[in-house]
PDB file of N, CA and C in Angstrom:
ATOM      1  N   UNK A   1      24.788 -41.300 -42.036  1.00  0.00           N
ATOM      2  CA  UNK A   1      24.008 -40.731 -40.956  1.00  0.00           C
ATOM      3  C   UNK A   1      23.443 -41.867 -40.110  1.00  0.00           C
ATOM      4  N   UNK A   2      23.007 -41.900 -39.252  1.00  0.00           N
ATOM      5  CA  UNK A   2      22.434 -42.389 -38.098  1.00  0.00           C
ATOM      6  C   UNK A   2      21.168 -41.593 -37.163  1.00  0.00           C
ATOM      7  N   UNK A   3      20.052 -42.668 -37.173  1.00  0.00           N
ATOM      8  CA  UNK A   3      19.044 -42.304 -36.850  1.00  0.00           C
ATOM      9  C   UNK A   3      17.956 -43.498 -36.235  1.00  0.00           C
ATOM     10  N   UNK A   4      17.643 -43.104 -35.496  1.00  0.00           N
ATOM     11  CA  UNK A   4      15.997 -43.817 -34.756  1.00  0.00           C
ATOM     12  C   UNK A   4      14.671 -44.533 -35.827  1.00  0.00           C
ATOM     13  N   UNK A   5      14.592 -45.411 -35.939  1.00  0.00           N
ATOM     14  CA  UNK A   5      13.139 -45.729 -37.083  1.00  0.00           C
ATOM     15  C   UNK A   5      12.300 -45.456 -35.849  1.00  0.00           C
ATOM     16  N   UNK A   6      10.968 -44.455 -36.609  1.00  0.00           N
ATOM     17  CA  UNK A   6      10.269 -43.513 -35.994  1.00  0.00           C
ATOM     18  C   UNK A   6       9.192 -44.622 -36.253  1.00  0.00           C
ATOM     19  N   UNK A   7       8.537 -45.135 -37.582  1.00  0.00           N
ATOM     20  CA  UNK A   7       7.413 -45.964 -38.232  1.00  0.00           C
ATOM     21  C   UNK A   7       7.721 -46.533 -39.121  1.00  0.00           C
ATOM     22  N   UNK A   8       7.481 -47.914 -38.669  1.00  0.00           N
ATOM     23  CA  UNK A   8       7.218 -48.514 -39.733  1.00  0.00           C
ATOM     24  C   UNK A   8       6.024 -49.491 -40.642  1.00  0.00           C
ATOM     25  N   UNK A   9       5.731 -49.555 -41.801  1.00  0.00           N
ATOM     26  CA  UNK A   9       3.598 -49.989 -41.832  1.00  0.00           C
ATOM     27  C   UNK A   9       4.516 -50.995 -42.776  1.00  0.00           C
ATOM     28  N   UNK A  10       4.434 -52.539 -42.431  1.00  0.00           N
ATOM     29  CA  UNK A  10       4.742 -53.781 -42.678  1.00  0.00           C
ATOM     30  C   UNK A  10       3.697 -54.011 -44.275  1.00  0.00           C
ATOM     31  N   UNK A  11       2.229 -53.452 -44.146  1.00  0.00           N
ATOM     32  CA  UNK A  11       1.720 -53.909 -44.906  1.00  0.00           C
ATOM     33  C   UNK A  11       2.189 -52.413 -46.756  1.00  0.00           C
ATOM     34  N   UNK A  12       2.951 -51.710 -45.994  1.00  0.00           N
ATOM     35  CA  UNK A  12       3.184 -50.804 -47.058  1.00  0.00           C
ATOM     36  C   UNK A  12       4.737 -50.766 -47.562  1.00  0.00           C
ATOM     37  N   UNK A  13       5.505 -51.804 -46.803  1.00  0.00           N
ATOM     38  CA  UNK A  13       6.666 -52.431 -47.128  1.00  0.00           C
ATOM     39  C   UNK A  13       7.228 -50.014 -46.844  1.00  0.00           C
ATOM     40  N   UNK A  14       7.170 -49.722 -45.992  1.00  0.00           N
ATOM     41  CA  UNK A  14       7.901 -48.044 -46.038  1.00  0.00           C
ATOM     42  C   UNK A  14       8.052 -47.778 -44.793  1.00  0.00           C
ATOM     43  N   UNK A  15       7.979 -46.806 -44.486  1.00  0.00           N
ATOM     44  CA  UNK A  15       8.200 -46.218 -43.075  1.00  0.00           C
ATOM     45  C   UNK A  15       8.642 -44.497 -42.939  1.00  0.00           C
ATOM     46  N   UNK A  16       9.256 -44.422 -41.590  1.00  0.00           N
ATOM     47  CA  UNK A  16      10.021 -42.895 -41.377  1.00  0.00           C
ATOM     48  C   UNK A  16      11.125 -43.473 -40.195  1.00  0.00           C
ATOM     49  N   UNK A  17      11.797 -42.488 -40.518  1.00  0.00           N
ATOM     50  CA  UNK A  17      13.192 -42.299 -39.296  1.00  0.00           C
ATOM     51  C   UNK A  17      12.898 -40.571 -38.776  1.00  0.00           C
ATOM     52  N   UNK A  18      13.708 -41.030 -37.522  1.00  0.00           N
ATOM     53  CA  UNK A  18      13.411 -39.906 -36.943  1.00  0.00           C
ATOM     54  C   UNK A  18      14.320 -38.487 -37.511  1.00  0.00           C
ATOM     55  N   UNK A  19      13.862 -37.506 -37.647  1.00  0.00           N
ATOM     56  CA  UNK A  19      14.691 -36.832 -37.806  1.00  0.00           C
ATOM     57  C   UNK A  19      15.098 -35.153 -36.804  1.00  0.00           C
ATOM     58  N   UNK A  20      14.982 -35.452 -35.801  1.00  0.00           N
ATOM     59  CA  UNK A  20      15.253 -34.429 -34.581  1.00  0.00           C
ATOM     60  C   UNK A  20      14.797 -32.992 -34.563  1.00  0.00           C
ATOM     61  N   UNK A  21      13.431 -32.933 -35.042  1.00  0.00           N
ATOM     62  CA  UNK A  21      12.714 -31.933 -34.926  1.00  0.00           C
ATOM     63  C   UNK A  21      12.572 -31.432 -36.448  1.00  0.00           C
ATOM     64  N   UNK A  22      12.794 -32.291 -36.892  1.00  0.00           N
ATOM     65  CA  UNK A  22      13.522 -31.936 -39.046  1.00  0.00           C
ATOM     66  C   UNK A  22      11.687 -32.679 -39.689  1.00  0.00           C
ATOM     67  N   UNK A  23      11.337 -32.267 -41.191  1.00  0.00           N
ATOM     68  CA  UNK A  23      10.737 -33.743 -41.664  1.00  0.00           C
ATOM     69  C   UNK A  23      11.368 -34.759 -41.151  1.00  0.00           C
ATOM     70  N   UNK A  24       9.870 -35.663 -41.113  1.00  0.00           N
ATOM     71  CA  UNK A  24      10.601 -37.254 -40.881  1.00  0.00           C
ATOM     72  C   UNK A  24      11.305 -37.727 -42.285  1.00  0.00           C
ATOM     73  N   UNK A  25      12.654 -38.532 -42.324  1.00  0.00           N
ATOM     74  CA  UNK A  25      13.246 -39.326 -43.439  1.00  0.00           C
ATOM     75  C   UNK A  25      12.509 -40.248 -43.898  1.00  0.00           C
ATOM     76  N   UNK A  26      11.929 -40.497 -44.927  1.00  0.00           N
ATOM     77  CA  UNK A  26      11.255 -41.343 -45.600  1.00  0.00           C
ATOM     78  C   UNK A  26      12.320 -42.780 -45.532  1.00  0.00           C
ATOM     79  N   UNK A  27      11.327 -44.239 -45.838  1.00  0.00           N
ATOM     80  CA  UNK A  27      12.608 -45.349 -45.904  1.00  0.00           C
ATOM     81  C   UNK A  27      11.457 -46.512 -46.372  1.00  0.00           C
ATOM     82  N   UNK A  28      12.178 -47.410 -47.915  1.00  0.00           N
ATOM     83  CA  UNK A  28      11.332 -48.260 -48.266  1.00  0.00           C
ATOM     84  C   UNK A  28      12.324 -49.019 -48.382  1.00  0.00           C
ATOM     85  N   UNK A  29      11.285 -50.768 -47.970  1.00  0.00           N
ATOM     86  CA  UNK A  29      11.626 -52.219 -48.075  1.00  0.00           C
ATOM     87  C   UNK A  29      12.980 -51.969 -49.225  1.00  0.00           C
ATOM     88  N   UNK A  30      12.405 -51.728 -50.571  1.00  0.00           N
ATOM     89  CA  UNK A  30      13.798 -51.625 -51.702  1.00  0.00           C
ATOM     90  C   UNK A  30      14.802 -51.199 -51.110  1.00  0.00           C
ATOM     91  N   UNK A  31      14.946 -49.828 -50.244  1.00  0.00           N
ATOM     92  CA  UNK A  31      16.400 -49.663 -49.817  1.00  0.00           C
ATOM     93  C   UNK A  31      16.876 -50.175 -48.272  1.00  0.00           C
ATOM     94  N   UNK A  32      16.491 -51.328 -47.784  1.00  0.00           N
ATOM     95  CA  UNK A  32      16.892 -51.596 -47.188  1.00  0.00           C
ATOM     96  C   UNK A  32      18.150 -52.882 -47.271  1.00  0.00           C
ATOM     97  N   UNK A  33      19.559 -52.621 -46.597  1.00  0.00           N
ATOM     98  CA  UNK A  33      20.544 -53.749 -46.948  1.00  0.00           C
ATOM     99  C   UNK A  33      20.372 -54.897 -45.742  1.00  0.00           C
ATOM    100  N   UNK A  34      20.413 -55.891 -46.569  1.00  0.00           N
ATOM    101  CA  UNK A  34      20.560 -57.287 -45.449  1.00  0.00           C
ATOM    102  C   UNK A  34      19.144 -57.727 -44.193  1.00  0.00           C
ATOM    103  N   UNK A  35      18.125 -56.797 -44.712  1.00  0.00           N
ATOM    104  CA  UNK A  35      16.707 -56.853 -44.116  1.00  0.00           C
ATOM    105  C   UNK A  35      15.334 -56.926 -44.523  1.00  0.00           C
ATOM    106  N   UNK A  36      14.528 -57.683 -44.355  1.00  0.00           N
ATOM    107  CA  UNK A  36      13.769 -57.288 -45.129  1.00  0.00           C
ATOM    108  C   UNK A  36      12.634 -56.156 -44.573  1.00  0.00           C
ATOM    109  N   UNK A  37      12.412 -55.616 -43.105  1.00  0.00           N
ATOM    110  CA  UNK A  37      12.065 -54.930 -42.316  1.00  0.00           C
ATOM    111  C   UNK A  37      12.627 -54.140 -41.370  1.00  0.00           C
ATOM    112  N   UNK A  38      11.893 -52.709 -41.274  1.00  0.00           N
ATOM    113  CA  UNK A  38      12.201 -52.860 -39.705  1.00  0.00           C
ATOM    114  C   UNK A  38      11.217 -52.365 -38.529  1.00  0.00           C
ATOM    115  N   UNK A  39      11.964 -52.084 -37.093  1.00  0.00           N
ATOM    116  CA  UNK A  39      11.217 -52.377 -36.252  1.00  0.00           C
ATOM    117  C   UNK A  39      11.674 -50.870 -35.509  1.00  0.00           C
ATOM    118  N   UNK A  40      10.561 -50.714 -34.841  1.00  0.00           N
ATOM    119  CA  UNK A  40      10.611 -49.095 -34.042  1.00  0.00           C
ATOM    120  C   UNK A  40      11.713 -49.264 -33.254  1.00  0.00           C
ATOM    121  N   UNK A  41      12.189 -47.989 -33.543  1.00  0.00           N
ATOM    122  CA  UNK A  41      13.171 -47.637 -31.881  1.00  0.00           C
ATOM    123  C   UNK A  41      14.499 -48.405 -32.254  1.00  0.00           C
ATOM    124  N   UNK A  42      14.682 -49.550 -33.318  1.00  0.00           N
ATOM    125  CA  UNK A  42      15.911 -49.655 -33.494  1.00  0.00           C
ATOM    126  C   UNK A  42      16.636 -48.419 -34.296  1.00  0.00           C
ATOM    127  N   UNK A  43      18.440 -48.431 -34.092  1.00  0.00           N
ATOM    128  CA  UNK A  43      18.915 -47.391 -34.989  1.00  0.00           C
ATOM    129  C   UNK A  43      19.569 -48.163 -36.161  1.00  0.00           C
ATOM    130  N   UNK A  44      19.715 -47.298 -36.710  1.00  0.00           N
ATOM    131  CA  UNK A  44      19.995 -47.890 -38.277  1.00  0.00           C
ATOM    132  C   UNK A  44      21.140 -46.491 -38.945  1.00  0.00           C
ATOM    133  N   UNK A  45      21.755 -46.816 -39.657  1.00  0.00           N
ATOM    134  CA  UNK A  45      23.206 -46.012 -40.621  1.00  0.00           C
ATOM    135  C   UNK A  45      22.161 -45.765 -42.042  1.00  0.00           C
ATOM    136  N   UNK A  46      22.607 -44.957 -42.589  1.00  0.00           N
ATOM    137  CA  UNK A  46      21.839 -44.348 -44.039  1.00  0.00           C
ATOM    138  C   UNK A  46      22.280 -43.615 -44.640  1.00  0.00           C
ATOM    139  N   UNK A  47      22.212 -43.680 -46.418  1.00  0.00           N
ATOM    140  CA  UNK A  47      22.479 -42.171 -46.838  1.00  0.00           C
ATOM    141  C   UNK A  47      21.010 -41.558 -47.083  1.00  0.00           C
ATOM    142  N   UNK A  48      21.272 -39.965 -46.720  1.00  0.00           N
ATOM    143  CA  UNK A  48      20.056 -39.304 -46.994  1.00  0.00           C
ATOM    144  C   UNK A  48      20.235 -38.444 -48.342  1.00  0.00           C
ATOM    145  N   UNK A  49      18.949 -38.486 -49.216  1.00  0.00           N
ATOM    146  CA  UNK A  49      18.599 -38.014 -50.458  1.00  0.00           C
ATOM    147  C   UNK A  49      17.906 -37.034 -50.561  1.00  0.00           C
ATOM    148  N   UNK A  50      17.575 -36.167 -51.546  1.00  0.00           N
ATOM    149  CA  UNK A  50      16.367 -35.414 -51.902  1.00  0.00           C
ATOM    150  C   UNK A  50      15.455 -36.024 -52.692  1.00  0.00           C
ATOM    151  N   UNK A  51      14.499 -36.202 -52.838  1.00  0.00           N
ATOM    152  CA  UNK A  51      13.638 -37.016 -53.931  1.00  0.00           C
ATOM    153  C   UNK A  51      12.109 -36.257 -53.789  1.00  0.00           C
ATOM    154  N   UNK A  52      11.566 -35.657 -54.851  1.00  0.00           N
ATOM    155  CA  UNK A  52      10.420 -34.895 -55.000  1.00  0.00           C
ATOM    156  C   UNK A  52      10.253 -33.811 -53.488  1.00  0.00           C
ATOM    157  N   UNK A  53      11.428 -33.125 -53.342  1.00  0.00           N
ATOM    158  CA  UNK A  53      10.887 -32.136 -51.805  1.00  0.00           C
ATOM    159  C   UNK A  53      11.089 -33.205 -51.099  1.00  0.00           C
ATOM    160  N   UNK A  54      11.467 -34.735 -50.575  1.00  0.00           N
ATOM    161  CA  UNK A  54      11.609 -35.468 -49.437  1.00  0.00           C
ATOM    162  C   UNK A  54      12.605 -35.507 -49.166  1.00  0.00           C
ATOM    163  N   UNK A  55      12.649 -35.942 -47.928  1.00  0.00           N
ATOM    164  CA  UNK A  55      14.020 -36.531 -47.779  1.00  0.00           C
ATOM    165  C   UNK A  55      13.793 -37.997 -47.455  1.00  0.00           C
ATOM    166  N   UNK A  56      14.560 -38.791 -48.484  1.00  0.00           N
ATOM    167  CA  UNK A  56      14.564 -40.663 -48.026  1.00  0.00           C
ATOM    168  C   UNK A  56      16.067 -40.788 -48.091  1.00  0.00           C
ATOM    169  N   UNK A  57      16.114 -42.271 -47.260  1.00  0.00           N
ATOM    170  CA  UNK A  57      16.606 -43.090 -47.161  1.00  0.00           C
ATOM    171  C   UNK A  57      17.346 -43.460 -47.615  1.00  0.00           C
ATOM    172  N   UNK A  58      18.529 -43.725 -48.350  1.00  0.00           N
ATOM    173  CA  UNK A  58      19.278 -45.008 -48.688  1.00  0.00           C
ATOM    174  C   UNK A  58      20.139 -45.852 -48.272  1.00  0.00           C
ATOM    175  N   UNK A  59      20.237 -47.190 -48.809  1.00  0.00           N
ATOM    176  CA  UNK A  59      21.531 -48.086 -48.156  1.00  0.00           C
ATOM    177  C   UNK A  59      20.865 -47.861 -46.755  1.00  0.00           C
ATOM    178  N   UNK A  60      20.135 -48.600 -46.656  1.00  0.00           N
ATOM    179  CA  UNK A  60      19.947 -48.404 -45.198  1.00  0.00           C
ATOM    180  C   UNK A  60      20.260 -50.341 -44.423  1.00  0.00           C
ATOM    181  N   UNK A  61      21.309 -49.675 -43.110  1.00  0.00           N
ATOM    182  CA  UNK A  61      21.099 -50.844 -42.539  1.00  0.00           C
ATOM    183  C   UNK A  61      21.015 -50.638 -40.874  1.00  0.00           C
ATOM    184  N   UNK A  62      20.804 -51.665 -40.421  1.00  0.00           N
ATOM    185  CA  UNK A  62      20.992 -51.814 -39.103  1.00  0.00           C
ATOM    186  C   UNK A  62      22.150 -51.696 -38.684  1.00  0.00           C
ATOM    187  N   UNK A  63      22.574 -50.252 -37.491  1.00  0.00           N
ATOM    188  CA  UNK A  63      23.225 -49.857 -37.092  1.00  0.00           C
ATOM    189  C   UNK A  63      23.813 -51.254 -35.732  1.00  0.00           C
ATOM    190  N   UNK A  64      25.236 -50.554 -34.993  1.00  0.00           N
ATOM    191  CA  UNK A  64      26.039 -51.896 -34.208  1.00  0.00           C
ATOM    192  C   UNK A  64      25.717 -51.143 -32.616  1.00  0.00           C
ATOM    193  N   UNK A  65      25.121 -49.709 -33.120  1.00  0.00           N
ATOM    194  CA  UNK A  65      24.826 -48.978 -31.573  1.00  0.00           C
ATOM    195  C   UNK A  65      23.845 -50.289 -30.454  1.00  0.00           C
ATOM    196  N   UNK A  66      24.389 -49.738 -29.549  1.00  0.00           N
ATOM    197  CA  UNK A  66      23.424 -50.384 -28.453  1.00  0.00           C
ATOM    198  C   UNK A  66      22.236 -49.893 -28.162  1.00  0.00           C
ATOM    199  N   UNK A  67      20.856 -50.251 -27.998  1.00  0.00           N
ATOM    200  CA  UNK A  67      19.552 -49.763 -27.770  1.00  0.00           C
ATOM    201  C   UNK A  67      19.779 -49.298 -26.115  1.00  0.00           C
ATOM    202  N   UNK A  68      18.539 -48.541 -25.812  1.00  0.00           N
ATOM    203  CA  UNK A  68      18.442 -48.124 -24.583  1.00  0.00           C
ATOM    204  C   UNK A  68      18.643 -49.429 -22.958  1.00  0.00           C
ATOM    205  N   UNK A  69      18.476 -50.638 -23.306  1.00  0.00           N
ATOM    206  CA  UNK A  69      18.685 -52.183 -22.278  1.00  0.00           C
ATOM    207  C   UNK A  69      19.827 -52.444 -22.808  1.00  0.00           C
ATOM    208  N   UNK A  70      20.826 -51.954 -23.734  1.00  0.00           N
ATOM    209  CA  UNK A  70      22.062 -52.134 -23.518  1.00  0.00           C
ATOM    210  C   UNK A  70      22.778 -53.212 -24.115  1.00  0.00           C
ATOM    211  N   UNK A  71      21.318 -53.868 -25.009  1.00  0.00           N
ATOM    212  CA  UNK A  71      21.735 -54.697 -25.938  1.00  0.00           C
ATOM    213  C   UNK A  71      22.365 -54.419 -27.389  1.00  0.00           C
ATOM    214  N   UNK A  72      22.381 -55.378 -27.891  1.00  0.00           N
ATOM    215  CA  UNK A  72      22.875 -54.777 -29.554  1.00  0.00           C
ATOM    216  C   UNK A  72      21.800 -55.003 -30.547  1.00  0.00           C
ATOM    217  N   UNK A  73      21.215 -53.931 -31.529  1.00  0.00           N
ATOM    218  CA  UNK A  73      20.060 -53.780 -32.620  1.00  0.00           C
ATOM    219  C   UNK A  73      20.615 -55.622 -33.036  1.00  0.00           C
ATOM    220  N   UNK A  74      21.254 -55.998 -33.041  1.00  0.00           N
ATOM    221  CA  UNK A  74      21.668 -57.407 -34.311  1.00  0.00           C
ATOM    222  C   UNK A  74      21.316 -58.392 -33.442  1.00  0.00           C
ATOM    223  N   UNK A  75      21.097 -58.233 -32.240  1.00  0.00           N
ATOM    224  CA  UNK A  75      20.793 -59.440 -31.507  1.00  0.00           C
ATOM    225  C   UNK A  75      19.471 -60.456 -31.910  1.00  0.00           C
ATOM    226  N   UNK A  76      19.117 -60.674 -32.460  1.00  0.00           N
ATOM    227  CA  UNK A  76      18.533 -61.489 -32.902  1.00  0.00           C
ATOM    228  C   UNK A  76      17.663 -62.765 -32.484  1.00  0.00           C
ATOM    229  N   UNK A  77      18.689 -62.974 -31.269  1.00  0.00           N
ATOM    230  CA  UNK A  77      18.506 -64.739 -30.296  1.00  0.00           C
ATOM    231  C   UNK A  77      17.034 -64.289 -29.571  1.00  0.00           C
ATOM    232  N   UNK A  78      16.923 -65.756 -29.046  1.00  0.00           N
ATOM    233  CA  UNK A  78      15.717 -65.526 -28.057  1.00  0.00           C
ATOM    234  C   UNK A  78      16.173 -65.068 -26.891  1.00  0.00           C
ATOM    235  N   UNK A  79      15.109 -64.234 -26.516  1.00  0.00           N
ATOM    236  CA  UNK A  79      14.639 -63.578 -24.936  1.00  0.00           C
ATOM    237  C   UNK A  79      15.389 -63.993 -23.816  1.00  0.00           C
ATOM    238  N   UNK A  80      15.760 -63.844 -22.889  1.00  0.00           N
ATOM    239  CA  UNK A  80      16.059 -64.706 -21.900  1.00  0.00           C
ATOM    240  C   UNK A  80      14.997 -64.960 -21.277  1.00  0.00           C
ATOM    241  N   UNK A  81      14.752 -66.306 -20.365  1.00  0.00           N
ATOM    242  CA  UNK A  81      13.568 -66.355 -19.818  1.00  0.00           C
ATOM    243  C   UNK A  81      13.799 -65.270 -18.233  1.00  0.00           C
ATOM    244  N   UNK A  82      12.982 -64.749 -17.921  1.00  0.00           N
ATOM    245  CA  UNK A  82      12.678 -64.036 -16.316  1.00  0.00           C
ATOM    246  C   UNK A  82      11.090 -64.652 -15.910  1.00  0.00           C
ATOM    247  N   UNK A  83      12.106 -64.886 -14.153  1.00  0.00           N
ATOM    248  CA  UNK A  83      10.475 -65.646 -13.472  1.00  0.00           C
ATOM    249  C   UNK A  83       9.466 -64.027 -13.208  1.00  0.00           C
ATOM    250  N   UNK A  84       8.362 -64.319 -13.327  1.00  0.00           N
ATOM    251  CA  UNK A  84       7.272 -63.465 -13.252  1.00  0.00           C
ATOM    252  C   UNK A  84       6.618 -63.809 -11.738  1.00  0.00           C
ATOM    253  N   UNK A  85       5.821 -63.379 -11.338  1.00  0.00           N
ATOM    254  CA  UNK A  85       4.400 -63.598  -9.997  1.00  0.00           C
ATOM    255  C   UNK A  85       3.475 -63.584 -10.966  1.00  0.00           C
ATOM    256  N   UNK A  86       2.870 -64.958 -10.883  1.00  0.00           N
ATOM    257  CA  UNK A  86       1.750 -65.535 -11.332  1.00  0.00           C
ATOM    258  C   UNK A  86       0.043 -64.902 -10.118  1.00  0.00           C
ATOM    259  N   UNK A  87      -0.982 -64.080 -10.934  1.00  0.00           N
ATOM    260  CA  UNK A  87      -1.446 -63.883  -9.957  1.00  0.00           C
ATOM    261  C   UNK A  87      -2.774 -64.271 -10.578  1.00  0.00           C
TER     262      UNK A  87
END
């Protein structure tokens, strides 16, 4: 599956993905592959579980979709610089 990270709380190593009007998908630091976080609004690939009435996460990684600027979630590099008006 494929989905939106809705929240994520850094200091609780967990989060949610979006799930399109559904419960949100539960998602912890442990099941994440090749990351140790993540970050809103990127998409990400997953299997989804039942676990106590929830629905979480697994195998979760960062998806190759392009974000809304048309970049790629894996991009990683620095920013490009853009001149601003200094006021």
């Amino acid at each position: 599956m494929q989905t939106v990270v809705k929240k994520w709380f850094r200091d609780k190593d967990s989060g949610f993905l979006d799930n399109k009007g559904g419960p949100d998908i539960v998602v912890r630091k442990a099941d994440l592959v090749d990351c140790q976080f993540l970050k809103v609004g990127v998409t990400v690939e997953f299997e989804c579980h039942i676990e106590k009435q929830m629905l979480v996460a697994r195998k979760v990684r960062l998806s190759n979709q392009k974000n809304s600027d048309g970049q790629n979630n894996r991009n990683h590099g620095p920013k490009p610089f853009r001149f601003g008006v200094m006021t």
